[in-house]
C-alpha atoms as a PDB file:
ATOM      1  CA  UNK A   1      -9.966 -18.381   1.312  1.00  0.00           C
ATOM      2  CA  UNK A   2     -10.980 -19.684   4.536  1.00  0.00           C
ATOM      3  CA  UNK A   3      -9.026 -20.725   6.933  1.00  0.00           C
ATOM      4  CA  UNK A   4      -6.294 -18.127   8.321  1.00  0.00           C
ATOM      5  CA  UNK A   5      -5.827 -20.097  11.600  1.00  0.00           C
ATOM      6  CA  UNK A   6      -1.935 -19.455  12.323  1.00  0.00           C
ATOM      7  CA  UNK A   7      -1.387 -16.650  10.299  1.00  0.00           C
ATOM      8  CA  UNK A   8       0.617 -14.070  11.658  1.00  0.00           C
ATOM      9  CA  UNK A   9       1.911 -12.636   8.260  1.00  0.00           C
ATOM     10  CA  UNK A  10       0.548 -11.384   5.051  1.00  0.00           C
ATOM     11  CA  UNK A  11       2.424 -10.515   2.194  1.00  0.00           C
ATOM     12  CA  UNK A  12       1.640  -8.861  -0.302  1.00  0.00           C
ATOM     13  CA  UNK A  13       2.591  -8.469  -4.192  1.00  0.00           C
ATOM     14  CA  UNK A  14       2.138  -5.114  -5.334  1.00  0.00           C
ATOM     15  CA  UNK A  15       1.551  -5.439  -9.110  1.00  0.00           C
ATOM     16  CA  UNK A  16      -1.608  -7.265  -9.770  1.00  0.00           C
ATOM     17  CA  UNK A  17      -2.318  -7.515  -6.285  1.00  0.00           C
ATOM     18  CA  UNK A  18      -2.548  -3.637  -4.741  1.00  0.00           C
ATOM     19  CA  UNK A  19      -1.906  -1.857  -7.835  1.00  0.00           C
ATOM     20  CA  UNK A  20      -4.093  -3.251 -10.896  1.00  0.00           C
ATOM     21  CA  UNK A  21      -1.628  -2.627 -13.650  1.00  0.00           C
ATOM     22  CA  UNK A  22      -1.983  -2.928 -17.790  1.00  0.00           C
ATOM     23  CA  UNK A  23       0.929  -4.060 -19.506  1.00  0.00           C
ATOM     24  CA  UNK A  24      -0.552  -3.199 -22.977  1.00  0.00           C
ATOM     25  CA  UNK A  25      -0.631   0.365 -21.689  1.00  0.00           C
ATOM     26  CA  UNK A  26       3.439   0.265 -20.695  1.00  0.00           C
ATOM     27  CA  UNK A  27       4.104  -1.495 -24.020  1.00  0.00           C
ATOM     28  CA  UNK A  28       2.247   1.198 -26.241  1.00  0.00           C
ATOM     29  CA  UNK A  29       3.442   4.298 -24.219  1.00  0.00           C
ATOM     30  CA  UNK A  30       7.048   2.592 -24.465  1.00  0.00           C
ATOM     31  CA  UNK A  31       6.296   2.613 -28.311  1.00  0.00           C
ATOM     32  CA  UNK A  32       5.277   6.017 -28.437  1.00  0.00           C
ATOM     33  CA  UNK A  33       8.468   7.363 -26.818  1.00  0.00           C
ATOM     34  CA  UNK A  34      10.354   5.646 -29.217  1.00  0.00           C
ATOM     35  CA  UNK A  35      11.278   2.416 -27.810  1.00  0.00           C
ATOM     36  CA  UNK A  36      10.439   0.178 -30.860  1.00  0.00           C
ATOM     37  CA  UNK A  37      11.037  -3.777 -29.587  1.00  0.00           C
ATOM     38  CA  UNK A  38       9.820  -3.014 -26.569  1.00  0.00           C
ATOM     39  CA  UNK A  39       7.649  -6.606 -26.549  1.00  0.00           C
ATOM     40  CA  UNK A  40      11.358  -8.140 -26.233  1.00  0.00           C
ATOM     41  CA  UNK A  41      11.712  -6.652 -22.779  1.00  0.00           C
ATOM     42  CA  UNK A  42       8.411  -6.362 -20.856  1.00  0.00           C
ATOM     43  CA  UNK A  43       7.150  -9.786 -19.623  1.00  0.00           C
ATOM     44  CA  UNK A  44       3.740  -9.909 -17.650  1.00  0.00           C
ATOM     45  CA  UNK A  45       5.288 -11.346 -14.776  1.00  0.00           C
ATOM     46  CA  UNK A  46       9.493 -10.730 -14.927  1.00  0.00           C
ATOM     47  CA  UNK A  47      11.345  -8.098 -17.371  1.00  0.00           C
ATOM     48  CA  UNK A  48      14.471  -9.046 -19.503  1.00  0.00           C
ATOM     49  CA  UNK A  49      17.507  -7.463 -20.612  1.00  0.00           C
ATOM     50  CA  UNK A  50      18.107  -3.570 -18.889  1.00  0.00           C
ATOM     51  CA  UNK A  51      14.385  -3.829 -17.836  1.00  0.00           C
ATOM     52  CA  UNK A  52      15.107  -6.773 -15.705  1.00  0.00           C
ATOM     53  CA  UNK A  53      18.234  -5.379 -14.884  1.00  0.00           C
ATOM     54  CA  UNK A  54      17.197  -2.412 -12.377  1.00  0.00           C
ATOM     55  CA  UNK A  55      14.735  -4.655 -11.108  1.00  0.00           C
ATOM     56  CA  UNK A  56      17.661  -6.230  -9.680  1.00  0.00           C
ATOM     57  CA  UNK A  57      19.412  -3.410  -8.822  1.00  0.00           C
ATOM     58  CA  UNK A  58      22.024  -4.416 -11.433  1.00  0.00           C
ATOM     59  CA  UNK A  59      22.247  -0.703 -12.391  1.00  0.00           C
ATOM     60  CA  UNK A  60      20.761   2.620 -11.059  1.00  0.00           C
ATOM     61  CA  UNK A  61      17.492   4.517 -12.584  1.00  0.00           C
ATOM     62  CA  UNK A  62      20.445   6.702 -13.985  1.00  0.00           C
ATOM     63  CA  UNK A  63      22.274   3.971 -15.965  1.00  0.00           C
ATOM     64  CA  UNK A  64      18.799   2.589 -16.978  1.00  0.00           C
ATOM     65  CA  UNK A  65      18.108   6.252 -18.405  1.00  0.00           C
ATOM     66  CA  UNK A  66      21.785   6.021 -20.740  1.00  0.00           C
ATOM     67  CA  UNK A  67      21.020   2.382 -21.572  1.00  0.00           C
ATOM     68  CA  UNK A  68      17.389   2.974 -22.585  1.00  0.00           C
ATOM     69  CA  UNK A  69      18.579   5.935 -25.153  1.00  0.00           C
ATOM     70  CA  UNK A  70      21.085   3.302 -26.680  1.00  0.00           C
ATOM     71  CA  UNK A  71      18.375   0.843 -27.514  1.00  0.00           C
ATOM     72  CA  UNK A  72      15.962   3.387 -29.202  1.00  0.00           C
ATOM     73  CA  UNK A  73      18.765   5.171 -30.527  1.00  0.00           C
ATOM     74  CA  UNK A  74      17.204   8.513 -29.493  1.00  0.00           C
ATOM     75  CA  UNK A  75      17.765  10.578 -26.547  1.00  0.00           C
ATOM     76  CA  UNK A  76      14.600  10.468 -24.949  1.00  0.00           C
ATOM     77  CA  UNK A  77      13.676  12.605 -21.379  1.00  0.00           C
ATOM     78  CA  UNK A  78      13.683  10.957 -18.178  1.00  0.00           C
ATOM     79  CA  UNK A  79      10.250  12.122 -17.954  1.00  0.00           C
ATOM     80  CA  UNK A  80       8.883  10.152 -21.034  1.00  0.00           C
ATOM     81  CA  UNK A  81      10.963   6.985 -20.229  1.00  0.00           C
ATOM     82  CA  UNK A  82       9.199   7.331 -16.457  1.00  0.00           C
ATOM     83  CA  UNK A  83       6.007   7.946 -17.947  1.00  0.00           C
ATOM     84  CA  UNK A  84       6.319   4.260 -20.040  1.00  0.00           C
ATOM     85  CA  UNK A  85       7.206   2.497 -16.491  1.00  0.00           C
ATOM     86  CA  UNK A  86       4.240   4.243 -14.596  1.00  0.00           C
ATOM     87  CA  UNK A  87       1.960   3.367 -17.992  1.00  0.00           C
ATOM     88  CA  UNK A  88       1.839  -0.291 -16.019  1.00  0.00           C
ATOM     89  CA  UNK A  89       0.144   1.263 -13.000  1.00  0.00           C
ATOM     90  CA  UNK A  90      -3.887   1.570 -13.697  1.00  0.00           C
ATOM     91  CA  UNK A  91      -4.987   2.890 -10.013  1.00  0.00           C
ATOM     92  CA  UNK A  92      -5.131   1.322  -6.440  1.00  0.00           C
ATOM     93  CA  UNK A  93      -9.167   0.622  -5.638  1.00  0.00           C
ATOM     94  CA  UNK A  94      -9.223   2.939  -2.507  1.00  0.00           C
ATOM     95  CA  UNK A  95     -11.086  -0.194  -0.818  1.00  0.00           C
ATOM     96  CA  UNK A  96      -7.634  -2.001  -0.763  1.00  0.00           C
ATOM     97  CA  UNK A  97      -5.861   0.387   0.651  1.00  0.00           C
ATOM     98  CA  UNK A  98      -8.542   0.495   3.776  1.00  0.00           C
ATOM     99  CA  UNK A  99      -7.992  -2.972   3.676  1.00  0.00           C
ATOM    100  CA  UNK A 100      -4.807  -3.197   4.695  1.00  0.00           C
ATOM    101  CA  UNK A 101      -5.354  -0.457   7.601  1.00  0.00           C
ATOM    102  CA  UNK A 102      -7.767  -3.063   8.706  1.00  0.00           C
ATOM    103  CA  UNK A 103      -5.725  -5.743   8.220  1.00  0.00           C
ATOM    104  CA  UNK A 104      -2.494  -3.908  10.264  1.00  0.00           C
ATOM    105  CA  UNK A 105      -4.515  -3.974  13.159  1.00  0.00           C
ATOM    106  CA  UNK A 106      -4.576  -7.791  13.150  1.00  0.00           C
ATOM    107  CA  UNK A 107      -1.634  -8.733  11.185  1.00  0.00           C
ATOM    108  CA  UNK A 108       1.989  -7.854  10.267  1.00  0.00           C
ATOM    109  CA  UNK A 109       1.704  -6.867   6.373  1.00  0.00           C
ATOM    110  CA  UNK A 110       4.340  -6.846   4.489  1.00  0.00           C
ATOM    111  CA  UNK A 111       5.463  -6.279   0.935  1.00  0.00           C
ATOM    112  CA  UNK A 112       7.418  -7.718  -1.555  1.00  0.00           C
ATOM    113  CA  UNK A 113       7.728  -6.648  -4.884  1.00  0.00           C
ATOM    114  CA  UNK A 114       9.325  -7.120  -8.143  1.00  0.00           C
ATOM    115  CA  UNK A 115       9.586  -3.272  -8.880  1.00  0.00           C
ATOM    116  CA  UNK A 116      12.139  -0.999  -9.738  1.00  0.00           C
ATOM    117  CA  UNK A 117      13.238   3.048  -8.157  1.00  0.00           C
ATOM    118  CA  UNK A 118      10.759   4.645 -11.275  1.00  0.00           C
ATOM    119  CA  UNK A 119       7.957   2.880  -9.688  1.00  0.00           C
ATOM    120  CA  UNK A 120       8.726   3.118  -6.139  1.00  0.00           C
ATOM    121  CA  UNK A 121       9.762   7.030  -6.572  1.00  0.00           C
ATOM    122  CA  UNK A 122       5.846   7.480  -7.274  1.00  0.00           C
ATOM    123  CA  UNK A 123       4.827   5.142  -4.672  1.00  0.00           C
ATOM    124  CA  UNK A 124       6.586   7.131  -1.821  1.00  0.00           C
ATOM    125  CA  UNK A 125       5.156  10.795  -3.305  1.00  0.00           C
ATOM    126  CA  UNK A 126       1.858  12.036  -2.480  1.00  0.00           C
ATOM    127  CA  UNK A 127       0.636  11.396  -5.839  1.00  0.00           C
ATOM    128  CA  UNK A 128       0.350   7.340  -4.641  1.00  0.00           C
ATOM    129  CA  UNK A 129      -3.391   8.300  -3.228  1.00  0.00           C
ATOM    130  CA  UNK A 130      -5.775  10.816  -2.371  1.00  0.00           C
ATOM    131  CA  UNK A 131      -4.966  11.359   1.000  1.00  0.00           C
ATOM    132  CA  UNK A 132      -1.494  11.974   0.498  1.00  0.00           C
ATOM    133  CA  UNK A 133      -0.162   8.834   2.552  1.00  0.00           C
ATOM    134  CA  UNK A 134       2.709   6.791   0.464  1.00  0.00           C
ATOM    135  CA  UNK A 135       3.118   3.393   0.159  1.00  0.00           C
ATOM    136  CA  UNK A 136       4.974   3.172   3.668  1.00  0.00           C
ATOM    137  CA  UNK A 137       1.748   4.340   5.731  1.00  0.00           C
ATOM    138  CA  UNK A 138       0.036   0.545   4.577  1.00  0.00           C
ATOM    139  CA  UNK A 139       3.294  -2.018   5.015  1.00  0.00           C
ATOM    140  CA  UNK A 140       5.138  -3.078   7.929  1.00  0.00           C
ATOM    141  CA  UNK A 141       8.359  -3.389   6.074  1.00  0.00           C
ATOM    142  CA  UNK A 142       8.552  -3.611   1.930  1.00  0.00           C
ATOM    143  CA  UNK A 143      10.446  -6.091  -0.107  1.00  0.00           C
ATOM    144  CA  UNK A 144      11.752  -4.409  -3.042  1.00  0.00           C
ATOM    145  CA  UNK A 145      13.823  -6.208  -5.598  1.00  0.00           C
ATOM    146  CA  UNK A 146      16.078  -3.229  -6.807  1.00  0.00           C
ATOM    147  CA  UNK A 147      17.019  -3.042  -3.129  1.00  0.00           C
ATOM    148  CA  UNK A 148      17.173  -6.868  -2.026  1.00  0.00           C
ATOM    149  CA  UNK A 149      19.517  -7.815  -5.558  1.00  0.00           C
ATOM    150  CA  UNK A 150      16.555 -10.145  -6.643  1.00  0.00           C
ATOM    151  CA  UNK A 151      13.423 -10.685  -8.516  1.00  0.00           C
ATOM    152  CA  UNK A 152      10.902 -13.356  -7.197  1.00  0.00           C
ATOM    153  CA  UNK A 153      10.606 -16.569  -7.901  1.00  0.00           C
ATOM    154  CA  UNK A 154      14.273 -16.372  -6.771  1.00  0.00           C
ATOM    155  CA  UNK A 155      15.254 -18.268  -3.732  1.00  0.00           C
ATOM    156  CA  UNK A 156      17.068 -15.637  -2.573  1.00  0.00           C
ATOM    157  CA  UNK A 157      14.516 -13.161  -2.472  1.00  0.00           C
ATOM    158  CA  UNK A 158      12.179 -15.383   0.109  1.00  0.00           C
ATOM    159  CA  UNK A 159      15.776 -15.733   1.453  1.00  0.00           C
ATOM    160  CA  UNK A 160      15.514 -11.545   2.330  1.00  0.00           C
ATOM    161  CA  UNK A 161      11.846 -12.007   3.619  1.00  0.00           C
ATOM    162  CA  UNK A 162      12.495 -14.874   6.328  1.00  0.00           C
ATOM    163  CA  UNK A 163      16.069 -13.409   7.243  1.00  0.00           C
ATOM    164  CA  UNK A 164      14.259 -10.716   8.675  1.00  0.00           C
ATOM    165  CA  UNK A 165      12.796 -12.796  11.030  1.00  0.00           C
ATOM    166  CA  UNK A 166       9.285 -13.633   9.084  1.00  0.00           C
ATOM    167  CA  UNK A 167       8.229 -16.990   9.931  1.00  0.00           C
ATOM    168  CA  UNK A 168       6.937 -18.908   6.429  1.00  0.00           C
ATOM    169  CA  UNK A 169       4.362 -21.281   8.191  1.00  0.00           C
ATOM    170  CA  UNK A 170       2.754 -18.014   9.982  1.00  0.00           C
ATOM    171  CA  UNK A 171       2.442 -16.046   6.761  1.00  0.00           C
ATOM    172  CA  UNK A 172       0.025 -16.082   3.917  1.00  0.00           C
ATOM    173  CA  UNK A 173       1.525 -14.785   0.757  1.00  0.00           C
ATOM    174  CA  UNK A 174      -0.400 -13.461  -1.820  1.00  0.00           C
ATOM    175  CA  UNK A 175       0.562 -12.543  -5.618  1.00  0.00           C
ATOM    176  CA  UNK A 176      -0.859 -12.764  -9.215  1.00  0.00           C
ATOM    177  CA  UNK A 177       2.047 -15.540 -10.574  1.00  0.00           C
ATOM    178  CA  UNK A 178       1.161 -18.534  -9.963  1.00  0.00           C
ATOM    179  CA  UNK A 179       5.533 -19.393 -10.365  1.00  0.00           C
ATOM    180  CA  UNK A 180       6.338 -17.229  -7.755  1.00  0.00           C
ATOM    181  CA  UNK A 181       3.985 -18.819  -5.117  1.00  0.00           C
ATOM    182  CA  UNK A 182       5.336 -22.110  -5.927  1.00  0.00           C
ATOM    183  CA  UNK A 183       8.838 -21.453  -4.908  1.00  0.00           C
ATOM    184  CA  UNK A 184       7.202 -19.635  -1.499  1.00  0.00           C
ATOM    185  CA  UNK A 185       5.657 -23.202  -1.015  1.00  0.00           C
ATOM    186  CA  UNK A 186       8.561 -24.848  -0.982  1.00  0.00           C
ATOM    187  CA  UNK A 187      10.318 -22.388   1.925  1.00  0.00           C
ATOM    188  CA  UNK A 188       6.458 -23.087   3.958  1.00  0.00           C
ATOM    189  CA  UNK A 189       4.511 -20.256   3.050  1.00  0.00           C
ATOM    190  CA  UNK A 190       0.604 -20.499   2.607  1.00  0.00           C
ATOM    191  CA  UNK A 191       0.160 -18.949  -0.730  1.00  0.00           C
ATOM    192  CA  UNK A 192      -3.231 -17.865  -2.492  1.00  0.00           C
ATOM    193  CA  UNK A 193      -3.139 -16.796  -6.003  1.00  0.00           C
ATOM    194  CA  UNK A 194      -4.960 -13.287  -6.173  1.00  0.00           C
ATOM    195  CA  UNK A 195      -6.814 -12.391  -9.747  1.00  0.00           C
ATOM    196  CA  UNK A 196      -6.535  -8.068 -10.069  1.00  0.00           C
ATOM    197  CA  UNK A 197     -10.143  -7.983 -10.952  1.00  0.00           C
ATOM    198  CA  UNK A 198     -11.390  -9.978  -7.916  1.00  0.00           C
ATOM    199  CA  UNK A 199     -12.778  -8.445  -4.708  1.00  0.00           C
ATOM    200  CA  UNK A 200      -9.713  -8.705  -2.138  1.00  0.00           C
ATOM    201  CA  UNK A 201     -12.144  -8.552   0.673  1.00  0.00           C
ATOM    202  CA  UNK A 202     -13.528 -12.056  -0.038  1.00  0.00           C
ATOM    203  CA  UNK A 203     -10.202 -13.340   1.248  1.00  0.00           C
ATOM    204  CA  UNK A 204     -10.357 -12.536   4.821  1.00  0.00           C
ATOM    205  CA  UNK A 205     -13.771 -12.513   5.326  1.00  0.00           C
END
């Protein structure tokens, strides 16, 4: 990456970025719990239909619950329809979350994440890593879709990030879609466009 002159910022996906996650894995444990078409509704970068819908915030983990049961025309548990949601999650390398400690003490790290409360539910329990801290020890302040009424590459959800006072030419921005860090580039953000599988490290070097 380089050059971080001027950067105040960083912000940070969470999916594909923090969290290495396996779509296949969602889709087959989705499958398994009954949910038959469930390719129609799982993108790799945005959801559709009731999937994108409490990513939004358009209806609450409970509704999602109802709705999911009328589309696989089975009454499946909460647990089991959680367990297809946290099937996209394939660990946090422990290296990233000492990362950002590092990084906090020269930067103001922030998240913001196309996610929805299933997710986020695990991320704030002590089963989000070893040492018991949640997701809120490693983030300034996070982003979260379901609670900001939008999914990136929305306007309106960079909208959220700079209204609370987070300058765009001061902040680097990183995420796995390369769509999403186009429409940060056009409110000023620096953007660089993180592969899972690559050593995050690198970057700030």
């Amino acid at each position: 990456m380089g050059n971080l002159t001027g950067i105040k910022n960083l912000l940070f996906d969470f999916g594909g970025v923090i969290v290495n996650i396996n779509k296949d894995n969602a889709v087959n444990r989705f499958k398994e719990i009954g949910v038959d078409n469930i390719e129609e509704y799982l993108g790799e970068f945005r959801q559709k239909g009731i999937f994108l819908e409490i990513e939004e915030g358009k209806i609450s983990k409970e509704e999602f619950y109802i709705e999911l049961r009328k589309l696989a025309g089975k009454d499946i548990s909460e647990e089991d329809i959680d367990s297809g949601w946290l099937a996209f999650l394939d660990g946090i390398p422990q290296y990233k979350l000492d990362l950002l400690k590092e990084l906090r003490k020269v930067y103001k790290v922030y998240l913001l994440s196309n996610t929805n409360p299933i997710i986020m539910d695990w991320a704030h329990s002590a089963s989000f890593c070893a040492t018991g801290e949640t997701l809120s020890d490693f983030f300034d302040i996070a982003f979260m879709s379901y609670k900001i009424g939008h999914t990136k590459p929305s306007k309106e959800s960079f909208d959220a990030v700079i209204a609370a006072g987070i300058n765009p030419s001061e902040t680097l921005f990183l995420d796995d879609g390369q769509s999403n860090l186009d429409a940060a580039e056009k409110f000023g953000f620096k953007t660089y466009l993180v592969d899972q599988t690559e050593d995050l490290r690198k970057v700030f070097e």
